[in-house]
N, C-alpha and C. Protein backbone atom coordinates (compact mmCIF):
# COMPACT_ATOMS: atom_id res chain seq x y z
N UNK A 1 128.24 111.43 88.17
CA UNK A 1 126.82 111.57 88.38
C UNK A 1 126.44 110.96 89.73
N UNK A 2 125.49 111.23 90.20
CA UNK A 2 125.26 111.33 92.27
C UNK A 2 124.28 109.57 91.64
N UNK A 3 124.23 108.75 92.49
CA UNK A 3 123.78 107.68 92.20
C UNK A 3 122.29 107.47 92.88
N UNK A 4 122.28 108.83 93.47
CA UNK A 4 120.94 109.05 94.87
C UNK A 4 120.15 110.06 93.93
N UNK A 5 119.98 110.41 92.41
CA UNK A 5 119.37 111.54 91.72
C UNK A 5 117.90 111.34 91.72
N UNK A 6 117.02 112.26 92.22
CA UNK A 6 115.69 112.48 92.30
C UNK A 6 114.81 112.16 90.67
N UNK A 7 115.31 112.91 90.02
CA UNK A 7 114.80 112.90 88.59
C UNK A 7 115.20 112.22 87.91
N UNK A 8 116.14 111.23 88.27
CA UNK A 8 116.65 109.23 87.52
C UNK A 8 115.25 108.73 87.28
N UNK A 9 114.70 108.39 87.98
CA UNK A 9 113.45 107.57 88.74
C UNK A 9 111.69 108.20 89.07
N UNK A 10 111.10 108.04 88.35
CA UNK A 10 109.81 108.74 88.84
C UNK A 10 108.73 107.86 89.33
N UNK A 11 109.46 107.12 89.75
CA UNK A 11 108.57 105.86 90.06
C UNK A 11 109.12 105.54 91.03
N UNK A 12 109.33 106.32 91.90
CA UNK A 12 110.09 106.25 93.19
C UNK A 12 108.84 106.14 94.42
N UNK A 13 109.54 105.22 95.26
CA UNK A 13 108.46 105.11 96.36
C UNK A 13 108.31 107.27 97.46
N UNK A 14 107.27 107.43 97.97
CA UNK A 14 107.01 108.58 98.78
C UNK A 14 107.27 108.03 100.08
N UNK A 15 107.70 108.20 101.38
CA UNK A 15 107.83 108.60 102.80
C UNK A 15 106.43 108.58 103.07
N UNK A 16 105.82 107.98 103.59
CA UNK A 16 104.63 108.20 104.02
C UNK A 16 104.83 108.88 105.60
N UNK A 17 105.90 109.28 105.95
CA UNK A 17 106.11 109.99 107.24
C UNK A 17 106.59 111.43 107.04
N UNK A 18 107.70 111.60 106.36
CA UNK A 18 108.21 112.82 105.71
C UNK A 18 108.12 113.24 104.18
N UNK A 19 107.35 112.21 103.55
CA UNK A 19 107.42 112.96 101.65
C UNK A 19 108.88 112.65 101.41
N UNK A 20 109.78 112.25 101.81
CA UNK A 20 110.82 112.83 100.95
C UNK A 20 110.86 111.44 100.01
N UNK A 21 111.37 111.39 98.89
CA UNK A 21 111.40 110.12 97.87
C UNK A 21 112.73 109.65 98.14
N UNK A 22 112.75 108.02 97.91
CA UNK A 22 113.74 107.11 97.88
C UNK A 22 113.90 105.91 97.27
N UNK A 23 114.98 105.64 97.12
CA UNK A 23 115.35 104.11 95.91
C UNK A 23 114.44 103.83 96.37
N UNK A 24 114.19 102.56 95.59
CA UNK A 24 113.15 101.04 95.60
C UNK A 24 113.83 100.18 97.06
N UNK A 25 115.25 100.01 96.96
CA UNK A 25 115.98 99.09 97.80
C UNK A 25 115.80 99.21 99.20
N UNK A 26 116.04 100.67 99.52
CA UNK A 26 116.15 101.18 100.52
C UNK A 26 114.75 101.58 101.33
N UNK A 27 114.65 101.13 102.88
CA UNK A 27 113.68 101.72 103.53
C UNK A 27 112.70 100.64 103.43
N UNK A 28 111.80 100.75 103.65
CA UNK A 28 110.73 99.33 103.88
C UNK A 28 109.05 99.90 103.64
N UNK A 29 108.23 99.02 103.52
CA UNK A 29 107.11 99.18 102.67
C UNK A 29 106.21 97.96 103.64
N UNK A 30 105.14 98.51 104.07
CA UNK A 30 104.17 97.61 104.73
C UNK A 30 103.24 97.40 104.24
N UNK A 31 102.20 96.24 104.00
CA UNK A 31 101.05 96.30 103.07
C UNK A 31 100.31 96.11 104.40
N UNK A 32 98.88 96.69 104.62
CA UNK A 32 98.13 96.35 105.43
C UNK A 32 96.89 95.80 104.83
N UNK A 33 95.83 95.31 105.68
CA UNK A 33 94.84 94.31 105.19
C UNK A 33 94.20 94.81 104.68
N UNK A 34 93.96 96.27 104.26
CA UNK A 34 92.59 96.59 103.35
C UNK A 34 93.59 97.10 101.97
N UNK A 35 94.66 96.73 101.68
CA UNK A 35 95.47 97.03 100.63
C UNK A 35 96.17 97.89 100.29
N UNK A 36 96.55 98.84 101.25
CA UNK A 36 97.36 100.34 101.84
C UNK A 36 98.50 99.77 101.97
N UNK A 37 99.46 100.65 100.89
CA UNK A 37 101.03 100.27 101.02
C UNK A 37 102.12 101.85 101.83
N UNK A 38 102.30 101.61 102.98
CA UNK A 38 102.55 102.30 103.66
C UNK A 38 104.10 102.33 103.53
N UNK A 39 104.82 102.87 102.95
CA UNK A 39 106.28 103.17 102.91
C UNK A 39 107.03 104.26 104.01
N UNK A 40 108.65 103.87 104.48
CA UNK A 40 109.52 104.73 105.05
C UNK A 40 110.59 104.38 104.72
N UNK A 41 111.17 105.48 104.51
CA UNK A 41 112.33 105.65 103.72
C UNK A 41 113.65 105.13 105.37
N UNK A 42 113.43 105.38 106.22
CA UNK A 42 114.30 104.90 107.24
C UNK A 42 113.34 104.67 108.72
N UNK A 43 114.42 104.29 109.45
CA UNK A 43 113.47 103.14 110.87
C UNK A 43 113.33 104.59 111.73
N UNK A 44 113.75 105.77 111.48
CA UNK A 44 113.60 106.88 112.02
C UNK A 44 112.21 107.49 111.81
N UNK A 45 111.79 107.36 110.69
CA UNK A 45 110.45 107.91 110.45
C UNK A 45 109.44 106.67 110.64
N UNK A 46 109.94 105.36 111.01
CA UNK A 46 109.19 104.13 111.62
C UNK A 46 108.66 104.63 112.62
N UNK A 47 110.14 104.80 113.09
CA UNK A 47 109.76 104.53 115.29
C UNK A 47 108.50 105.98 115.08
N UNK A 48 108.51 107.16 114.48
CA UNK A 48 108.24 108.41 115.00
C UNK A 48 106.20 107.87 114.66
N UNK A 49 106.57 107.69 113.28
CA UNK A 49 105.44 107.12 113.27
C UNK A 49 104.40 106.12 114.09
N UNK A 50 104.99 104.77 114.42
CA UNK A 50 104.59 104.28 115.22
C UNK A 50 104.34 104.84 116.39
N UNK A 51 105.12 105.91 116.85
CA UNK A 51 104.85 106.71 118.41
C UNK A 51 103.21 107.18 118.02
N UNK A 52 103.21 107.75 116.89
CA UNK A 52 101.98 108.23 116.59
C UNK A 52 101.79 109.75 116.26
N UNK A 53 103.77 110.00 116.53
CA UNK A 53 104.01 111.03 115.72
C UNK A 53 103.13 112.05 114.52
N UNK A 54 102.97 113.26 114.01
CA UNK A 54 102.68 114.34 112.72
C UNK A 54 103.66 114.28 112.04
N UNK A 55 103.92 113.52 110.78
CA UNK A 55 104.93 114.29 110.04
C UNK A 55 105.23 115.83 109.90
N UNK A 56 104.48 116.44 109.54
CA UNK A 56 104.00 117.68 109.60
C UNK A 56 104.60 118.74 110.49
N UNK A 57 104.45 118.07 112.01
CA UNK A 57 104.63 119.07 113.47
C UNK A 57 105.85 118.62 113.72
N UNK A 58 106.95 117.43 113.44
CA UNK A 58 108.00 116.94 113.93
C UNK A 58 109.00 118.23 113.38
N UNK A 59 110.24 118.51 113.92
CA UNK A 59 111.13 119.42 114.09
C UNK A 59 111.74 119.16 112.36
N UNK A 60 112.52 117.87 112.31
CA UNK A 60 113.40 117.91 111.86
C UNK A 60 112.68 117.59 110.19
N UNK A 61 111.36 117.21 109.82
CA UNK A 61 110.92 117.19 109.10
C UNK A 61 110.62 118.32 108.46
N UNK A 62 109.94 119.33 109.40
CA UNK A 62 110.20 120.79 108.46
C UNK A 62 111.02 121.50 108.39
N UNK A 63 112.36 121.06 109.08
CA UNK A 63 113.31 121.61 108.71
C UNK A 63 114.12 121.06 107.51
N UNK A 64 113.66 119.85 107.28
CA UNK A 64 114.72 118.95 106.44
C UNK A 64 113.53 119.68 104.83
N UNK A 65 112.45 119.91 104.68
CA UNK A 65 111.54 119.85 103.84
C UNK A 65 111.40 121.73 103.22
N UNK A 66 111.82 122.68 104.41
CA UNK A 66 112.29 123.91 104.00
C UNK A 66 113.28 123.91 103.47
N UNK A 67 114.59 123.40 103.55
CA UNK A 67 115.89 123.09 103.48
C UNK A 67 115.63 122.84 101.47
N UNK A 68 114.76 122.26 101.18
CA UNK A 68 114.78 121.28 100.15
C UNK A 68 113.86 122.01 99.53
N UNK A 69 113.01 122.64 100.09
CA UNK A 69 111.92 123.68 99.16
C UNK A 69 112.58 124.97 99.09
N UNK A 70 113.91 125.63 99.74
CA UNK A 70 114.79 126.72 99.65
C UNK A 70 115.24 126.31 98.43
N UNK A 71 116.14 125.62 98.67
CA UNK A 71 117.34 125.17 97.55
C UNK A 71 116.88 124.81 96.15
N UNK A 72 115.69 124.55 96.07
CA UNK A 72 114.96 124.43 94.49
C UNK A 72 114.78 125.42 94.27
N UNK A 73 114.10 126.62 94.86
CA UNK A 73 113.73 128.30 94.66
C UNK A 73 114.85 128.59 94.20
N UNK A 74 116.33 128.42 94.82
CA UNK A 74 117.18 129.12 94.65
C UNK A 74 118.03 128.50 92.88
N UNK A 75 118.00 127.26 93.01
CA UNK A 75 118.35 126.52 91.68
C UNK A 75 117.16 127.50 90.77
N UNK A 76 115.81 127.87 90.91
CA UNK A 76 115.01 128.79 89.55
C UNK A 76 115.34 129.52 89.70
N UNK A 77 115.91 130.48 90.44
CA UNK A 77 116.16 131.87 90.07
C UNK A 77 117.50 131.97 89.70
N UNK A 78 118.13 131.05 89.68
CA UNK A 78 119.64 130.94 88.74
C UNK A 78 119.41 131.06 87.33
């Protein structure tokens, strides 16, 4: 069994840069002063963010997020 399984855990933190979900352990979580818990799953979607980056408009985000919305289509029509 994959130890990284999406549907283990539904109480998984969100990417506040790319959506994609990840362990608890992994990736880092900022609280800011009006009580906004801002999560990233890696220092890659940090830095992009902090640039001031779109999740949205970045390359590899909609490619990584088609990639992942293909492959579920294709798992239902099995």
């Amino acid at each position: 069994m994959c130890r990284f399984n999406v549907e283990e855990n539904v109480n998984m933190p969100t990417c506040s840069f790319c959506k994609s979900r990840f362990k608890e352990p992994r990736g880092l979580t900022i609280f800011t002063f009006d009580g906004k818990s801002i999560h990233y799953c890696s220092s890659k979607c940090r830095r992009n963010a902090k640039l001031g980056r779109d999740g949205r408009k970045v390359n590899w985000v909609r490619k990584s997020a088609g990639f992942l919305a293909n492959k579920e289509e294709g798992e239902e029509k099995q």
